[in-house]
PDB file of N, CA and C in Angstrom:
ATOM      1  N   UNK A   1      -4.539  -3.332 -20.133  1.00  0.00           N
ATOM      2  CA  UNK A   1      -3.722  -2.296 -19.544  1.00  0.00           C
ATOM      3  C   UNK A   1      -3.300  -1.312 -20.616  1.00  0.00           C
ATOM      4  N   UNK A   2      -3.182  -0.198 -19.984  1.00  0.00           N
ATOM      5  CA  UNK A   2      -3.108   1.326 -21.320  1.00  0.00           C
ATOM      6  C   UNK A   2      -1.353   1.440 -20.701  1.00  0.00           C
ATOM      7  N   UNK A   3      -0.280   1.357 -21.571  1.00  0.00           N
ATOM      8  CA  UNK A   3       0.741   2.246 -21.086  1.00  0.00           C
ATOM      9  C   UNK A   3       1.202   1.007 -19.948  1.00  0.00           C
ATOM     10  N   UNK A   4       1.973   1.968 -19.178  1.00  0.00           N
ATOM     11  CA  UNK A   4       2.437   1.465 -17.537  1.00  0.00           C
ATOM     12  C   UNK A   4       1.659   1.005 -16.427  1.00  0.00           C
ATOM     13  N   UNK A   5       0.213   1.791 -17.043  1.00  0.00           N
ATOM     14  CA  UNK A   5      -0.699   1.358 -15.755  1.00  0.00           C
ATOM     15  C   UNK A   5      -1.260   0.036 -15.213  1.00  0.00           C
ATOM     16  N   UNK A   6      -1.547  -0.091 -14.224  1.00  0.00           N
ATOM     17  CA  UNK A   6      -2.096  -1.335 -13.622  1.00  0.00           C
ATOM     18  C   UNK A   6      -3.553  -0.755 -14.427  1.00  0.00           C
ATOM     19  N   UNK A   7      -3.950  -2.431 -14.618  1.00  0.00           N
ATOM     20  CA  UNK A   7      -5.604  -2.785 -14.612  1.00  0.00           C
ATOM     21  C   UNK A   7      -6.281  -1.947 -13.669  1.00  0.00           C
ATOM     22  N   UNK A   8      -7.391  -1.869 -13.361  1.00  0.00           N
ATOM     23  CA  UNK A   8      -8.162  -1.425 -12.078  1.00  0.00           C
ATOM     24  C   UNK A   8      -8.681  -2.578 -11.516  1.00  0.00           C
ATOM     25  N   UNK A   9      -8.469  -3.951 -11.581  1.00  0.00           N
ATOM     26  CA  UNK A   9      -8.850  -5.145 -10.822  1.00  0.00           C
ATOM     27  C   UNK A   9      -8.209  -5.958 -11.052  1.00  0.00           C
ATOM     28  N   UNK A  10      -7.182  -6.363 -11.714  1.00  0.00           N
ATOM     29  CA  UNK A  10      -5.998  -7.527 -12.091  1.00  0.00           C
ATOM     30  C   UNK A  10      -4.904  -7.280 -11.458  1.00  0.00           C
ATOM     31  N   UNK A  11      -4.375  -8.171 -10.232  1.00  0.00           N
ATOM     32  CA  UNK A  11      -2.815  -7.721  -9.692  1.00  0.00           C
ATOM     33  C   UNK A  11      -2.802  -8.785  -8.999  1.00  0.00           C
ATOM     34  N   UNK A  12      -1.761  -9.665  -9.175  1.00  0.00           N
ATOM     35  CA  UNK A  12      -0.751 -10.699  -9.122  1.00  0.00           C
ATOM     36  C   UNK A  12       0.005  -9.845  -7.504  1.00  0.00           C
ATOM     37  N   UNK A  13      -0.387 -10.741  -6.397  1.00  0.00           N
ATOM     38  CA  UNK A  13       0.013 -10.092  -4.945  1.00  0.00           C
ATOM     39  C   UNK A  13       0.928 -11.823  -4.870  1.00  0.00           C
ATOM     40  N   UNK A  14       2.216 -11.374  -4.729  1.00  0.00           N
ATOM     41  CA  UNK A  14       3.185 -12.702  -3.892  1.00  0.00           C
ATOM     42  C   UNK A  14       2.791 -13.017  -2.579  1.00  0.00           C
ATOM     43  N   UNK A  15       2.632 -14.283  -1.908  1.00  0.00           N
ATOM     44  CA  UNK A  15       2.891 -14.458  -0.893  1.00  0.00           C
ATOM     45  C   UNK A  15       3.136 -13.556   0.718  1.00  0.00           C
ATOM     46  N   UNK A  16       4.020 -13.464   0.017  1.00  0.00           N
ATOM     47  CA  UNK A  16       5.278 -12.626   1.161  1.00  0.00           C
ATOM     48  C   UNK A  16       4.249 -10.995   1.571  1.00  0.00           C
ATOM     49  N   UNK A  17       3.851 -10.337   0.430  1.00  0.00           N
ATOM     50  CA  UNK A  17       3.020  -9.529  -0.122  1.00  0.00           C
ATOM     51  C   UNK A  17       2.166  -9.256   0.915  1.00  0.00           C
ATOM     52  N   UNK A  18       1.110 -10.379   0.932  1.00  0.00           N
ATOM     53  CA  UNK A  18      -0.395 -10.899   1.062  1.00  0.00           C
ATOM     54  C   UNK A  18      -0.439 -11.050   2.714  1.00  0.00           C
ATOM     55  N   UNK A  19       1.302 -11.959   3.250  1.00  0.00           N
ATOM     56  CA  UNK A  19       1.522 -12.035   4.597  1.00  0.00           C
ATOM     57  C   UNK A  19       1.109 -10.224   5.176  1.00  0.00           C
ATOM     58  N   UNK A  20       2.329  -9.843   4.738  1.00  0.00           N
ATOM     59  CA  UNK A  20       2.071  -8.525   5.247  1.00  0.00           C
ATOM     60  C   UNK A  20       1.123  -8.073   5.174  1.00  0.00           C
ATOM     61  N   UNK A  21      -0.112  -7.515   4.226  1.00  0.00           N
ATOM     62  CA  UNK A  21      -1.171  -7.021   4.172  1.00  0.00           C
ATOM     63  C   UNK A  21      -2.405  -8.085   5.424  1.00  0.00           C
ATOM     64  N   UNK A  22      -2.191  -9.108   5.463  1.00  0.00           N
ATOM     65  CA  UNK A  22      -2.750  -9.761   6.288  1.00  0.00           C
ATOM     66  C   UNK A  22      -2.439  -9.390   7.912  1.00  0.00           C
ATOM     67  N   UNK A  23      -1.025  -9.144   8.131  1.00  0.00           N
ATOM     68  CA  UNK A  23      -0.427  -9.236   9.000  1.00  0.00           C
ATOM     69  C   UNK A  23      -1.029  -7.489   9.441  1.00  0.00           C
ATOM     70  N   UNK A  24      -0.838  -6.351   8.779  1.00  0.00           N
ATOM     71  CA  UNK A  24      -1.610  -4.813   8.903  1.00  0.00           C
ATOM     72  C   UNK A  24      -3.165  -4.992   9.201  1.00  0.00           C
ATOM     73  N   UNK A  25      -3.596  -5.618   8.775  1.00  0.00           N
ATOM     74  CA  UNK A  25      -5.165  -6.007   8.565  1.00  0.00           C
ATOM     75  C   UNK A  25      -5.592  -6.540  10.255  1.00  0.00           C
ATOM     76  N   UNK A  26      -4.472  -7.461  10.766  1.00  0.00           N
ATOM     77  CA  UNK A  26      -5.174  -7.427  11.964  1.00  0.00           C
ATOM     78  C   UNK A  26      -4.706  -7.020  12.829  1.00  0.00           C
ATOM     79  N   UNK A  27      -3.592  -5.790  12.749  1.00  0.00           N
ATOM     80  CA  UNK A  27      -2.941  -5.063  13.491  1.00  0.00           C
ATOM     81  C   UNK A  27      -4.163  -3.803  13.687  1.00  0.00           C
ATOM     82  N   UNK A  28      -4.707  -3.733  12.356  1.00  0.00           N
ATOM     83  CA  UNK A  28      -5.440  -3.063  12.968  1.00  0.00           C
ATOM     84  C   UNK A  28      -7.103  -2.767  13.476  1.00  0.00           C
ATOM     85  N   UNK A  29      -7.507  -4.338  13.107  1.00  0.00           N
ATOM     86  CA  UNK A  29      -8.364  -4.654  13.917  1.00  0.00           C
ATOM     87  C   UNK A  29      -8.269  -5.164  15.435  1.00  0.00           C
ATOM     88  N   UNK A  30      -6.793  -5.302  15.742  1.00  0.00           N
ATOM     89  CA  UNK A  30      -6.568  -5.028  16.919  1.00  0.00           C
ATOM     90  C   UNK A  30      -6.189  -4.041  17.743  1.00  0.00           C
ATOM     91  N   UNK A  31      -5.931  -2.357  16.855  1.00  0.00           N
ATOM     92  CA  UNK A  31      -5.758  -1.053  17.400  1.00  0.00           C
ATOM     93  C   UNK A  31      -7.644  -0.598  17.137  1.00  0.00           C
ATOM     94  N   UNK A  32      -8.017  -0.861  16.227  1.00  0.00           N
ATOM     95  CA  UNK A  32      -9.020   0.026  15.655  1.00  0.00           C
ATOM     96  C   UNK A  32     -10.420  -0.576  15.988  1.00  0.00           C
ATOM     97  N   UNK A  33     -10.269  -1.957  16.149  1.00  0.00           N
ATOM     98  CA  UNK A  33     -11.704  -2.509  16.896  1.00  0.00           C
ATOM     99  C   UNK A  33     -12.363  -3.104  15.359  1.00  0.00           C
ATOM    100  N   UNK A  34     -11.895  -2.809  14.421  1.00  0.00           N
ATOM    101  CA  UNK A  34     -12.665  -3.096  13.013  1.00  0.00           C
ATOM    102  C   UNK A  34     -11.283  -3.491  11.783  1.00  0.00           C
ATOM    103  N   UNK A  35     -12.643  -4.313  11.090  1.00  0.00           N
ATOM    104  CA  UNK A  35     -11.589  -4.743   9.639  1.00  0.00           C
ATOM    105  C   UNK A  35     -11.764  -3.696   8.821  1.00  0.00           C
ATOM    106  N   UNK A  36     -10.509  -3.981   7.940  1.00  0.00           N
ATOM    107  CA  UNK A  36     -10.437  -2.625   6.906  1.00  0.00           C
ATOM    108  C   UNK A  36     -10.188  -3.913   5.709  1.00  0.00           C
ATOM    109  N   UNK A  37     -10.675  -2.844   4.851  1.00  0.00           N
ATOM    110  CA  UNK A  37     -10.729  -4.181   3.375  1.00  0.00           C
ATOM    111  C   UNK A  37      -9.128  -3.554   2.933  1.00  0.00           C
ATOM    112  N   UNK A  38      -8.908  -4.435   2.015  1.00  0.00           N
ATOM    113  CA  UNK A  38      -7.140  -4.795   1.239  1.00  0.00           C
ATOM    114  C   UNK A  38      -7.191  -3.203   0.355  1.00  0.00           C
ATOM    115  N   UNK A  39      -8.047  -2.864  -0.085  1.00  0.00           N
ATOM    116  CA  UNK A  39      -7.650  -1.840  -0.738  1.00  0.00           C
ATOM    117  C   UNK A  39      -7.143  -0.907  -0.146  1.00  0.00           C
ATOM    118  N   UNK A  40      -7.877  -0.246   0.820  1.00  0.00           N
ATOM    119  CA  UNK A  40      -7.722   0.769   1.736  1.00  0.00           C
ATOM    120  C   UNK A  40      -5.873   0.595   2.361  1.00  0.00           C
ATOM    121  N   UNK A  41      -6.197  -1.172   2.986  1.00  0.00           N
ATOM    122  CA  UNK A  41      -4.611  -0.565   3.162  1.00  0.00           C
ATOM    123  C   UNK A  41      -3.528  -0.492   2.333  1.00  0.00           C
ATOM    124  N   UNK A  42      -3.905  -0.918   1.080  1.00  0.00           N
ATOM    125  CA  UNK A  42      -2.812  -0.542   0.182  1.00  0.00           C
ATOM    126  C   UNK A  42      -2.412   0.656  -0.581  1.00  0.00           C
ATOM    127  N   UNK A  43      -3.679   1.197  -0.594  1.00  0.00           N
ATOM    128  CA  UNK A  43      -3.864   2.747  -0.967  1.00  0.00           C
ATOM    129  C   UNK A  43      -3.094   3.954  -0.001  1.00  0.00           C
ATOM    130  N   UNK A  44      -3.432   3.538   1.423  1.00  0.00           N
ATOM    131  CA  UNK A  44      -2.840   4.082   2.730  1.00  0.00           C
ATOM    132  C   UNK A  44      -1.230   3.733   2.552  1.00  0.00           C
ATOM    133  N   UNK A  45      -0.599   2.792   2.444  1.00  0.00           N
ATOM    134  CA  UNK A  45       0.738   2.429   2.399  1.00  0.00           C
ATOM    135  C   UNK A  45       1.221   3.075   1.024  1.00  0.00           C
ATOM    136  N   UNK A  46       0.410   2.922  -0.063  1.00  0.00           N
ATOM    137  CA  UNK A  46       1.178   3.365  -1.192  1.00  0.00           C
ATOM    138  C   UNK A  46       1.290   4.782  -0.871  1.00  0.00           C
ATOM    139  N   UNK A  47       0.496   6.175  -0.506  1.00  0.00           N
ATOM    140  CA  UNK A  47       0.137   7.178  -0.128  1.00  0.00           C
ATOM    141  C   UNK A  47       1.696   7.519   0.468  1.00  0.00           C
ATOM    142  N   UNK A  48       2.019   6.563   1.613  1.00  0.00           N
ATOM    143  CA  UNK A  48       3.203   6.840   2.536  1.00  0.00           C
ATOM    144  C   UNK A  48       4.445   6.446   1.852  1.00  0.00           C
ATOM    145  N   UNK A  49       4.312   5.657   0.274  1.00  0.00           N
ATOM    146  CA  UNK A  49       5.426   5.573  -0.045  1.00  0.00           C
ATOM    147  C   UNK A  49       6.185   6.556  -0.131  1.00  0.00           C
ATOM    148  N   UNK A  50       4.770   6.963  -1.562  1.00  0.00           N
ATOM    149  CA  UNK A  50       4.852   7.738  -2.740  1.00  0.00           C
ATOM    150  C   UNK A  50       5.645   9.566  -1.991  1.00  0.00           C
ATOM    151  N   UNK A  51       4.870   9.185  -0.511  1.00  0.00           N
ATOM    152  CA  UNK A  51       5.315  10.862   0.479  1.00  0.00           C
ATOM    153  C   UNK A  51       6.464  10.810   0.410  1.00  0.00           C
ATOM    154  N   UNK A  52       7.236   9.307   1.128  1.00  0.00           N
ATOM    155  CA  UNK A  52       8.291   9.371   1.215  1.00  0.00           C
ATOM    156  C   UNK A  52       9.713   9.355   0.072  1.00  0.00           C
ATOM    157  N   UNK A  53       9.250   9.005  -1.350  1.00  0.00           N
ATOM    158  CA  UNK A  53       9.679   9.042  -2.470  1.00  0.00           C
ATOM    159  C   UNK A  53       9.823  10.880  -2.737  1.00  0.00           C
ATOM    160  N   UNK A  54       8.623  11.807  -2.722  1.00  0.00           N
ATOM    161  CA  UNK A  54       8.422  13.180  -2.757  1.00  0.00           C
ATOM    162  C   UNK A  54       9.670  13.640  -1.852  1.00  0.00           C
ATOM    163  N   UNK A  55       9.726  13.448  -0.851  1.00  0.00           N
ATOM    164  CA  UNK A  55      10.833  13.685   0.240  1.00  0.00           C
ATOM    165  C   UNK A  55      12.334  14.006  -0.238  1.00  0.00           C
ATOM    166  N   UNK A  56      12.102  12.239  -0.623  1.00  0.00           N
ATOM    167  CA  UNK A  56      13.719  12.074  -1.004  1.00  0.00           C
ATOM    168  C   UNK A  56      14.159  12.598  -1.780  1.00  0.00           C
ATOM    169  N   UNK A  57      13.139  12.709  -3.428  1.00  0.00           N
ATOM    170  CA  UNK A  57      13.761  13.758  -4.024  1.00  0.00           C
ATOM    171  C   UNK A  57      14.282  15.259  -3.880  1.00  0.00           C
ATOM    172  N   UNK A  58      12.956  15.598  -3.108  1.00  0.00           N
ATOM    173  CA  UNK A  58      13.229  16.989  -2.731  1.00  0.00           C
ATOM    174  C   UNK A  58      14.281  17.182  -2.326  1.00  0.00           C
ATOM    175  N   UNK A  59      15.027  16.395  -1.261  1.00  0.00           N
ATOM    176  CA  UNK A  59      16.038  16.219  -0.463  1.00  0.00           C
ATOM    177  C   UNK A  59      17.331  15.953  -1.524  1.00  0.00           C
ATOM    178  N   UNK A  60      17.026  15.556  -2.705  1.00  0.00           N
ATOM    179  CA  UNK A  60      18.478  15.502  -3.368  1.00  0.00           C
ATOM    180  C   UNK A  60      18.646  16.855  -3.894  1.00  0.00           C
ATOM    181  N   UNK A  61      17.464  17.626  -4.417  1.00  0.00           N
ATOM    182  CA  UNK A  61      17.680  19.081  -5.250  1.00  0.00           C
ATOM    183  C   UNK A  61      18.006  19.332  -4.382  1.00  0.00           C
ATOM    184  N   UNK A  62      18.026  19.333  -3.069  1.00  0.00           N
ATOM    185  CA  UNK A  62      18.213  20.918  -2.044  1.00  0.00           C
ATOM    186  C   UNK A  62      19.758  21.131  -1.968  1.00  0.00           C
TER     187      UNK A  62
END
């Protein structure tokens, strides 16, 4: 690891974690008709954090 960054293939997922991503995974092979691999939805969720992090700040300067 360089700095702060994650590896690009090493990450330590808890339990609790893994439930949830499991638990999205067949939520939405039960909306979508298909599996989606672990990356995708973590990439998708981080995406909606990171929006909602952008937000909040914005929302404190204003």
């Amino acid at each position: 690891m360089s700095g702060n960054k994650f590896d690009s293939y090493v990450l330590h997922i808890e339990q609790s974690t893994l439930d949830k991503l499991n638990g999205a995974r067949e939520l939405l092979i039960e909306n979508r008709g298909r599996a989606y691999d672990f990356d995708l939805i973590i990439r998708k969720a981080l995406g909606r954090y990171l929006t909602a992090l952008k937000y909040e700040a914005k929302q404190k300067c204003s």
